[in-house]
Protein backbone atom coordinates (compact mmCIF):
# COMPACT_ATOMS: atom_id res chain seq x y z
CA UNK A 1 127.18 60.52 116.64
CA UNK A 2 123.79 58.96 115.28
CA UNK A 3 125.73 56.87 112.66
CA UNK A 4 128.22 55.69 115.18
CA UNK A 5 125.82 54.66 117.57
CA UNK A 6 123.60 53.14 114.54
CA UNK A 7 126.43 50.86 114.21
CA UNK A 8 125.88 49.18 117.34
CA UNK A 9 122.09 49.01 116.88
CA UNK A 10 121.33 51.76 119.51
CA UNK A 11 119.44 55.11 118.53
CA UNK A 12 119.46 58.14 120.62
CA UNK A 13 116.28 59.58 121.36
CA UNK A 14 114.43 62.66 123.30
CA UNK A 15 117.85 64.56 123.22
CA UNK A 16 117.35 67.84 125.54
CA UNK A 17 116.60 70.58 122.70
CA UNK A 18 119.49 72.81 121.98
CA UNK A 19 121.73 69.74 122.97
CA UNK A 20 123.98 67.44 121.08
CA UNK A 21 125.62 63.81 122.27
CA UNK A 22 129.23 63.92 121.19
CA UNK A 23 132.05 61.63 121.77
CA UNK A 24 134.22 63.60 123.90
CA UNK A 25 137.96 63.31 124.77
CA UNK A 26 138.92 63.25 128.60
CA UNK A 27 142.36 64.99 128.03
CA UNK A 28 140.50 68.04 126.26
CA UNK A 29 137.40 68.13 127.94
CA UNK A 30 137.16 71.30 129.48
CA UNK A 31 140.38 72.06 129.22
CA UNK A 32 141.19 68.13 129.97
CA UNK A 33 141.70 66.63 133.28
CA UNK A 34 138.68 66.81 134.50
CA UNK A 35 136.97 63.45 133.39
CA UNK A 36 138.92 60.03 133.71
CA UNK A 37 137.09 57.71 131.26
CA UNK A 38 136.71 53.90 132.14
CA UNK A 39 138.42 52.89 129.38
CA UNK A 40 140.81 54.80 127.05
CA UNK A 41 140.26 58.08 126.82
CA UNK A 42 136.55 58.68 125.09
CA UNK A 43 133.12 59.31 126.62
CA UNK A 44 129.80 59.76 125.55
CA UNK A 45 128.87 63.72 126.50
CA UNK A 46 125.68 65.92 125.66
CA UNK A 47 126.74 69.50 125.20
CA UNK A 48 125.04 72.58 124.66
CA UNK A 49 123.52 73.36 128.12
CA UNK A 50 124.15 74.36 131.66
CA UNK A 51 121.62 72.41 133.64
CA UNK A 52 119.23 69.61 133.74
CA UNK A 53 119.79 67.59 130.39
CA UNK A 54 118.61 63.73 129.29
CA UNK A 55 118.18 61.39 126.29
CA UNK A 56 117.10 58.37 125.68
CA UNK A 57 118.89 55.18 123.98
CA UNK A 58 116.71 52.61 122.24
CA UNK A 59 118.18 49.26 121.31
CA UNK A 60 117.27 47.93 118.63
CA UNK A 61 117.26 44.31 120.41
CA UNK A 62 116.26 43.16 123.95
CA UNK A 63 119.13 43.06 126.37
CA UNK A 64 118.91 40.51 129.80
CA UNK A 65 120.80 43.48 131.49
CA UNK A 66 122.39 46.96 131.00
CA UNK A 67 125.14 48.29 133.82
CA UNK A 68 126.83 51.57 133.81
CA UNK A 69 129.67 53.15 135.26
CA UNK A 70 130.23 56.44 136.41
CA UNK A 71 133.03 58.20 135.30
CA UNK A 72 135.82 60.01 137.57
CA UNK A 73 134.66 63.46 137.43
CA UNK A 74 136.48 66.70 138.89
CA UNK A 75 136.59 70.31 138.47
CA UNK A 76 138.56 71.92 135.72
CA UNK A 77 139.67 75.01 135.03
CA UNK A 78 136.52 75.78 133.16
CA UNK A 79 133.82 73.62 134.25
CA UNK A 80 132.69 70.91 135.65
CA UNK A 81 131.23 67.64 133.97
CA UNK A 82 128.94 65.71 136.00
CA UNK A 83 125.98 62.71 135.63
CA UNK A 84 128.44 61.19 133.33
CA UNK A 85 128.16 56.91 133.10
CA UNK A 86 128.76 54.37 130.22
CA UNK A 87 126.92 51.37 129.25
CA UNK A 88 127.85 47.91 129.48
CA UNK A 89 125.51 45.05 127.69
C-alpha cells in the first residue's frame, strides 16, 4: 500500500500497531456486500483489529482543501465495516 500511495505523494503514518491499510474490494469485503464504495469498487481499509484504530496521511504538498466521503456501510454476514471515508483534493 505504501508504494501505491507514494505514487500520489501521500505517506501513511501512525498506523494503529498490529494494523495494516489495504486496498480492499467492496464485493469481497467481509464476505462482500457490505461496503458500497463511491466509486468503482475499491476502498482504502485498515485491518487487523476489532476496535478503535487511526493513521495518519501526510502530503507531501500543501492542499487549499481535503473533503471526504463516507462510504455506504452495512452489516454482513461476518462483520461489520464502519468509520470508512475517502479523500478528495
Amino acid at each position: 500500500m505504501s508504494n501505491y500511495l507514494a505514487g500520489f505523494g501521500v505517506k501513511a503514518t501512525n498506523v494503529t500497531a498490529g494494523t495494516s491499510l489495504a486496498a480492499a474490494n467492496g464485493r469481497v469485503f467481509l464476505g462482500g456486500g457490505v461496503v458500497n464504495a463511491s466509486s468503482g469498487d475499491n476502498f482504502l481499509a485498515q485491518t487487523g483489529a476489532n476496535g478503535a484504530v487511526s493513521y495518519t496521511l501526510m502530503f507531501s504538498q500543501p492542499y487549499a482543501g481535503v473533503s471526504w466521503v463516507r462510504r455506504s456501510c452495512r452489516r454482513g454476514r461476518r462483520g461489520v465495516a464502519a468509520g470508512l471515508a475517502g479523500a478528495y483534493i
